[in-house]
Every structure is written in C-alpha cells, then in structure tokens.
C-alpha atoms as a PDB file:
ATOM      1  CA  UNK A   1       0.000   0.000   0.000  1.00  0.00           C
ATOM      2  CA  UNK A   2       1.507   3.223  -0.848  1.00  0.00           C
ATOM      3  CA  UNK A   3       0.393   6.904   0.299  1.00  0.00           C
ATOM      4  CA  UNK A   4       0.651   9.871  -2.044  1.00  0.00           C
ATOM      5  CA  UNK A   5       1.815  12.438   0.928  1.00  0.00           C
ATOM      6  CA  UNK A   6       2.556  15.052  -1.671  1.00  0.00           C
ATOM      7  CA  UNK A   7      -0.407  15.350  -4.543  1.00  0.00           C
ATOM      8  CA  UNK A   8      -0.932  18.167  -6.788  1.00  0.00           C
ATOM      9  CA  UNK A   9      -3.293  21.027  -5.780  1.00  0.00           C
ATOM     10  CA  UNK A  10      -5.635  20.897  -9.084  1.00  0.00           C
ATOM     11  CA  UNK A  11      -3.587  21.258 -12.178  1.00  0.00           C
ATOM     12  CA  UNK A  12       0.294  19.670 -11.170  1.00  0.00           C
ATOM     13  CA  UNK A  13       1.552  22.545 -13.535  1.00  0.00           C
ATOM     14  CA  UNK A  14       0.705  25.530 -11.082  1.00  0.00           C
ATOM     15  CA  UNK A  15       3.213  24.507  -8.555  1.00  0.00           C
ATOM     16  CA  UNK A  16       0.660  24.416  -5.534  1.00  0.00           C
ATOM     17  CA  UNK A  17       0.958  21.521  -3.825  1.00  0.00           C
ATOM     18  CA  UNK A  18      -1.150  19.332  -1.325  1.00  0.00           C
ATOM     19  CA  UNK A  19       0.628  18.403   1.817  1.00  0.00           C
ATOM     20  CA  UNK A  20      -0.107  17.446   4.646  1.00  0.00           C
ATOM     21  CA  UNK A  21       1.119  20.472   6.218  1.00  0.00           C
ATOM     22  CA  UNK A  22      -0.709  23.369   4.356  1.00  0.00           C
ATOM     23  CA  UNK A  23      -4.507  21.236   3.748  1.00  0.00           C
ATOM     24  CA  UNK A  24      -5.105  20.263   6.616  1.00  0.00           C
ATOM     25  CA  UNK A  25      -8.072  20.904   8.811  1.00  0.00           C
ATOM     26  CA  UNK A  26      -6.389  22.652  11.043  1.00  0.00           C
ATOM     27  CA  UNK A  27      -3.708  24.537   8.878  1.00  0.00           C
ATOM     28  CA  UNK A  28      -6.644  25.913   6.586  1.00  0.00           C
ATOM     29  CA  UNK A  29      -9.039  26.963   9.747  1.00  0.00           C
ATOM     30  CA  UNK A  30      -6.021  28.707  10.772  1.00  0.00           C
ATOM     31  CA  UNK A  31      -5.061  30.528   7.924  1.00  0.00           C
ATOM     32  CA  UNK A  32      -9.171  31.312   7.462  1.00  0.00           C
ATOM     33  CA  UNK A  33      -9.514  32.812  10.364  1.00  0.00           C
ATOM     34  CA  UNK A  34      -6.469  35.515  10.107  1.00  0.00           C
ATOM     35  CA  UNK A  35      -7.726  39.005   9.032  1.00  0.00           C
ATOM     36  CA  UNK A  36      -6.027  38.980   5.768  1.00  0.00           C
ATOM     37  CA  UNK A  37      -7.880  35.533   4.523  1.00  0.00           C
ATOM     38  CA  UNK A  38     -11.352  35.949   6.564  1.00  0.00           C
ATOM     39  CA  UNK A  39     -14.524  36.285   4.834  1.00  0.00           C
ATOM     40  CA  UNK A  40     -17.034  39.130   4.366  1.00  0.00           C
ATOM     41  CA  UNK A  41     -14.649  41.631   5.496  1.00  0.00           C
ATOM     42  CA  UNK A  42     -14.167  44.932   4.105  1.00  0.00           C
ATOM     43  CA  UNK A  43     -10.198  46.012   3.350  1.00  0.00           C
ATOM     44  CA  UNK A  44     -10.500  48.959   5.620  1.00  0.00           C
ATOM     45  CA  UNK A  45     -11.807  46.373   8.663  1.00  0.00           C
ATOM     46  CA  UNK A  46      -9.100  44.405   7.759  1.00  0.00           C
ATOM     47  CA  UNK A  47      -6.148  46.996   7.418  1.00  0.00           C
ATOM     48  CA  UNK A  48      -7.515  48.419  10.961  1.00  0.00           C
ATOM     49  CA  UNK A  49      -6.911  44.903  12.773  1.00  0.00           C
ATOM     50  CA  UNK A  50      -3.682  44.045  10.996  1.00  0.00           C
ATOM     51  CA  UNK A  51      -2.497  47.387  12.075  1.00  0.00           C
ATOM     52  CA  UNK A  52      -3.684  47.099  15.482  1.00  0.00           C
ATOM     53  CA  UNK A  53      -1.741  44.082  15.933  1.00  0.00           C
ATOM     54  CA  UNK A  54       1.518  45.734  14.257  1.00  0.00           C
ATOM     55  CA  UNK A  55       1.559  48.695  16.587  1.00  0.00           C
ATOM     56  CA  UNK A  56       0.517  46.453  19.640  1.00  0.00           C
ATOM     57  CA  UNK A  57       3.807  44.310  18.776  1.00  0.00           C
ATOM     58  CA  UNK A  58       6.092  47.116  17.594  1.00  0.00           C
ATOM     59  CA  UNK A  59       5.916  49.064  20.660  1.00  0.00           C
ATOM     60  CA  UNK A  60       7.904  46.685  23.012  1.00  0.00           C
ATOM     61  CA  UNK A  61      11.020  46.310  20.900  1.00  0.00           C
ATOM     62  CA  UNK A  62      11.420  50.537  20.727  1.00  0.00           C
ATOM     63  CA  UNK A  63      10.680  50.702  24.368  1.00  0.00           C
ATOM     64  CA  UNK A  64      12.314  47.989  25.740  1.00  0.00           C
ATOM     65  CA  UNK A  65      15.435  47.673  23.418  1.00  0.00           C
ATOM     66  CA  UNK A  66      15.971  51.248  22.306  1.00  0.00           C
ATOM     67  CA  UNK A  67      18.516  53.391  23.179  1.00  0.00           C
ATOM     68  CA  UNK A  68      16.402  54.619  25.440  1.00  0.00           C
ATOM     69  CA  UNK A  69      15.186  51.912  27.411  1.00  0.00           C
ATOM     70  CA  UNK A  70      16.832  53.121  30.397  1.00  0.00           C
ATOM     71  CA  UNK A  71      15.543  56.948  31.032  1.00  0.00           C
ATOM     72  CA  UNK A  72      11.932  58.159  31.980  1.00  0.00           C
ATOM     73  CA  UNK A  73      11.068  58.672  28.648  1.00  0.00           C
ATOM     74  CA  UNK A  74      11.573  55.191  27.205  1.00  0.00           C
ATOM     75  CA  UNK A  75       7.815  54.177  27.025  1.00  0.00           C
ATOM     76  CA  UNK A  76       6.818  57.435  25.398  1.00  0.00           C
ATOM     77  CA  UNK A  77      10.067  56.764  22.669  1.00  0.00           C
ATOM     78  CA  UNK A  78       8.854  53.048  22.060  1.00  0.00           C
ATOM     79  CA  UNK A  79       5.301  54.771  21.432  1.00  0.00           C
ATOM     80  CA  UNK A  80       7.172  57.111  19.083  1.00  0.00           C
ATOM     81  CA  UNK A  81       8.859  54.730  17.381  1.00  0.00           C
ATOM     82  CA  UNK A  82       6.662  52.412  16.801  1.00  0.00           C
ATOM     83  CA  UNK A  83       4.117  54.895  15.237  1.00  0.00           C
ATOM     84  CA  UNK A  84       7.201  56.753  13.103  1.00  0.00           C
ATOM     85  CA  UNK A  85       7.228  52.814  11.716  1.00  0.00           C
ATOM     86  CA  UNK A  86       3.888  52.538  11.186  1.00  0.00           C
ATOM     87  CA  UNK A  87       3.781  55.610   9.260  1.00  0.00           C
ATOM     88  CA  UNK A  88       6.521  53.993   7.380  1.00  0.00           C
ATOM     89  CA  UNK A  89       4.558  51.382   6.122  1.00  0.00           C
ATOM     90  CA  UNK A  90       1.793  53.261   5.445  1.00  0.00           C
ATOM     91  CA  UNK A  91       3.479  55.178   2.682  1.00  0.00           C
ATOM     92  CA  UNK A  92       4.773  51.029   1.240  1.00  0.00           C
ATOM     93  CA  UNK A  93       0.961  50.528   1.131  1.00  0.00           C
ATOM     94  CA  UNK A  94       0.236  53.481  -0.531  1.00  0.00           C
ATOM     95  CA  UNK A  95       2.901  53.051  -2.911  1.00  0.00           C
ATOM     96  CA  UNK A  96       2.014  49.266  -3.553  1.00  0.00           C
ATOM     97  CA  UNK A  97      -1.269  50.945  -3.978  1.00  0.00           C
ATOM     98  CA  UNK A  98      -0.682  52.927  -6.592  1.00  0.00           C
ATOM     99  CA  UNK A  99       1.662  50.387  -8.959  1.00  0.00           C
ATOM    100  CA  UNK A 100      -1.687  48.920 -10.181  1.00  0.00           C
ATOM    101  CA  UNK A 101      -1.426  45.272  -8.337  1.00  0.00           C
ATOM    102  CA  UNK A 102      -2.705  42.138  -9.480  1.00  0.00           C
ATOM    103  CA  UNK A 103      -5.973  40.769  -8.202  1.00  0.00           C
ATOM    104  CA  UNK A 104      -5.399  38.308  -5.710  1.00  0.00           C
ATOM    105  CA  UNK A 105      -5.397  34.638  -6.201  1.00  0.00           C
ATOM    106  CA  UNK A 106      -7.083  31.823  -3.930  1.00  0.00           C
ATOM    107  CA  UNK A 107      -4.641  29.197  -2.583  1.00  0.00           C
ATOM    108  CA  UNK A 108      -5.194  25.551  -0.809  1.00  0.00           C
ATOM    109  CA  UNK A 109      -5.537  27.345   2.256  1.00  0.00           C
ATOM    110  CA  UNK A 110      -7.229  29.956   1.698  1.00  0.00           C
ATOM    111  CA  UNK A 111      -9.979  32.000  -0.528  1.00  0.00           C
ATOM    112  CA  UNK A 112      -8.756  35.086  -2.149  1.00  0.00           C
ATOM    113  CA  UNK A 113      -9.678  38.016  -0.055  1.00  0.00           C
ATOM    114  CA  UNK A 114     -12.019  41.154  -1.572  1.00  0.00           C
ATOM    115  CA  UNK A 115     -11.159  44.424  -2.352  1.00  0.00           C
ATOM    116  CA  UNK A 116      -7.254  43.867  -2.651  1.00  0.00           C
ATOM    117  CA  UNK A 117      -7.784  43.885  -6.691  1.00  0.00           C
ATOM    118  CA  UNK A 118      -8.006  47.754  -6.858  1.00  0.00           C
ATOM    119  CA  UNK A 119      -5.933  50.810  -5.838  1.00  0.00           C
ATOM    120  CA  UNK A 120      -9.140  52.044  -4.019  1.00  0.00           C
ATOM    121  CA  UNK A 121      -9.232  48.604  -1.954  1.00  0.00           C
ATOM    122  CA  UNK A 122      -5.550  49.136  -1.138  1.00  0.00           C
ATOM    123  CA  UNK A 123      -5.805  53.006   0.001  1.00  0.00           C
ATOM    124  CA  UNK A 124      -8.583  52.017   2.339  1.00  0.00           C
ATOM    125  CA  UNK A 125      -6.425  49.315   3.842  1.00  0.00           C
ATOM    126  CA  UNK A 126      -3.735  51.808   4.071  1.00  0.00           C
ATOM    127  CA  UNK A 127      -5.727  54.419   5.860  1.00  0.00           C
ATOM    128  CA  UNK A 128      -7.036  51.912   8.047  1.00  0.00           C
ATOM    129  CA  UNK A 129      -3.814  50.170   8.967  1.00  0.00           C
ATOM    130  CA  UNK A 130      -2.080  53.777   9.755  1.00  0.00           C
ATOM    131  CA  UNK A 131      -5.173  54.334  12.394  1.00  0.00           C
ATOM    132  CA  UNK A 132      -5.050  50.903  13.655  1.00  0.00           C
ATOM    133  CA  UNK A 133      -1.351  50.989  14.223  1.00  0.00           C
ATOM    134  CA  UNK A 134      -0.976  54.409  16.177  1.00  0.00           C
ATOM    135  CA  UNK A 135      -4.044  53.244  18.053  1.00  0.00           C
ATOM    136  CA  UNK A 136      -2.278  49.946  19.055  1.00  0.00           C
ATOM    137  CA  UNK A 137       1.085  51.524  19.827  1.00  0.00           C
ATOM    138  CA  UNK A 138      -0.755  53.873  22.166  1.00  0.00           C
ATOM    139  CA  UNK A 139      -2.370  51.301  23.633  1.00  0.00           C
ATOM    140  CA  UNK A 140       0.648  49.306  24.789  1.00  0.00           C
ATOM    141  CA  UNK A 141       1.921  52.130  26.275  1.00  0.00           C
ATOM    142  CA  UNK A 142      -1.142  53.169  27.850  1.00  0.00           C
ATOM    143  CA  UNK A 143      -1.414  49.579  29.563  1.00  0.00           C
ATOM    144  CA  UNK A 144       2.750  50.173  30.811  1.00  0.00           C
ATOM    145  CA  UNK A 145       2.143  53.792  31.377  1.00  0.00           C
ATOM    146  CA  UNK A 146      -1.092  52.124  34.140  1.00  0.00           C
ATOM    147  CA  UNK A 147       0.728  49.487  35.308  1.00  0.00           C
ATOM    148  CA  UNK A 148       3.196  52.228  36.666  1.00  0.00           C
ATOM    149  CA  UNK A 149       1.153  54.310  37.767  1.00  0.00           C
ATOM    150  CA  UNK A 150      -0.450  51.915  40.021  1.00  0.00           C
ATOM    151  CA  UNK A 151       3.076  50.663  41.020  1.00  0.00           C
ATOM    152  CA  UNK A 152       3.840  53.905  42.209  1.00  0.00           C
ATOM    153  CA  UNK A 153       0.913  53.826  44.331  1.00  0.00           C
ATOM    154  CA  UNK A 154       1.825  51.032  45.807  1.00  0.00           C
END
C-alpha cells in the first residue's frame, strides 16, 4: 500500500501543492480565520486589525530595546517609534497601492480576499492600517504607562 503524501493542488503545472502540512483541517481553519484571509470583510476592517496588531507588537522592541530603554522617557520613545514605523509602512501601502497590483489569487488554504484587486481597496487598507497601528502603539503604552502608575501607588 503506498500513500501519495505530496499530490498536486488541481492542475500539477501551477506549482501548488497538497501536503499534509498546508490542507489540513487545522492549517486551513487557521489561515481562514487571520484578518487577511477571513470572509465578508471589508479592506479597511481588515487593514484596521492588521495594524492594530503591528503597533501592539512594535511598541515593546522601541521601548524595551531602544537606546532609550533606560531613562523616563523610554515608554513614550517606544510609542514614538513604533508609530514613526507605522507611518513607514503606510506610505509602502500606498505606494504598492498605486503600482496597479494584481488581483489576488485563492490558494489551498485559503480563498482570495475582496477588495485587494483595486488601488481604491488598497488606500482604504492603508488608511485603516495607519489608524489601527498608532491606536495599538498607544495602547501598549497606555497599559505600561497604568501598570506604573499603580506601582507607584503602591
């Protein structure tokens, strides 16, 4: 008995192929269920939680491994810096925006998302990922700026 572990996705010329690794139940209800690949949602819904999630994650590394990490200021300079980035790319977006991109194509994992086959789809993504990143970045710093605030208290 003999098990095919690698089989081709549909047409064996495309290159996609079947493994166990990326069709399985759990791989593709994974990949489904990240903002980029989930349906029904509109580009500027998904740009805001992508970029909530960037500027929740960039904030630690500029405040906590920054050259100033060790002065008063350091959580208002990884707040700082981790907006300056997500201004950054924000103006990527808008550039990848405007170089007329390809429509997406759907995958073994995953369907391809809406709106990412226009420049209009792209700018609202943009616009919504620069919001949702400053908002996250202020947020992690809001929840350290708390936490010493009560420690002080203490």
């Amino acid at each position: 008995m003999t098990l095919d572990v690698i089989s081709a996705g549909g047409d064996p010329q495309v290159g996609n192929l079947a493994t166990p690794i990326n069709s399985s139940a759990f791989t593709k209800a994974l990949i489904q269920n990240l903002p980029a690949y989930r349906v029904g949602l509109a580009p500027a819904r998904r740009g805001l939680e992508i970029g909530m999630a960037h500027g929740y994650l960039l904030y630690g590394p500029f405040a906590k491994l920054g050259p100033l990490r060790n002065t008063e200021i350091a959580n208002l300079a990884g707040v700082l810096g981790a907006s300056g980035l997500i201004v950054i790319l924000t103006v990527c977006l808008s550039i990848y925006a405007g170089s007329r991109p390809l429509p997406p194509i759907a995958n073994l994992a995953a369907p391809a998302p809406e709106g990412f086959g226009t420049a209009e789809g792209w700018n609202e993504f943009a616009g919504s990922f620069l919001i949702g990143g400053i908002g996250g970045a202020v947020f992690a710093g809001a929840i350290i700026w708390i936490g010493l605030a009560f420690k002080a208290l203490l």
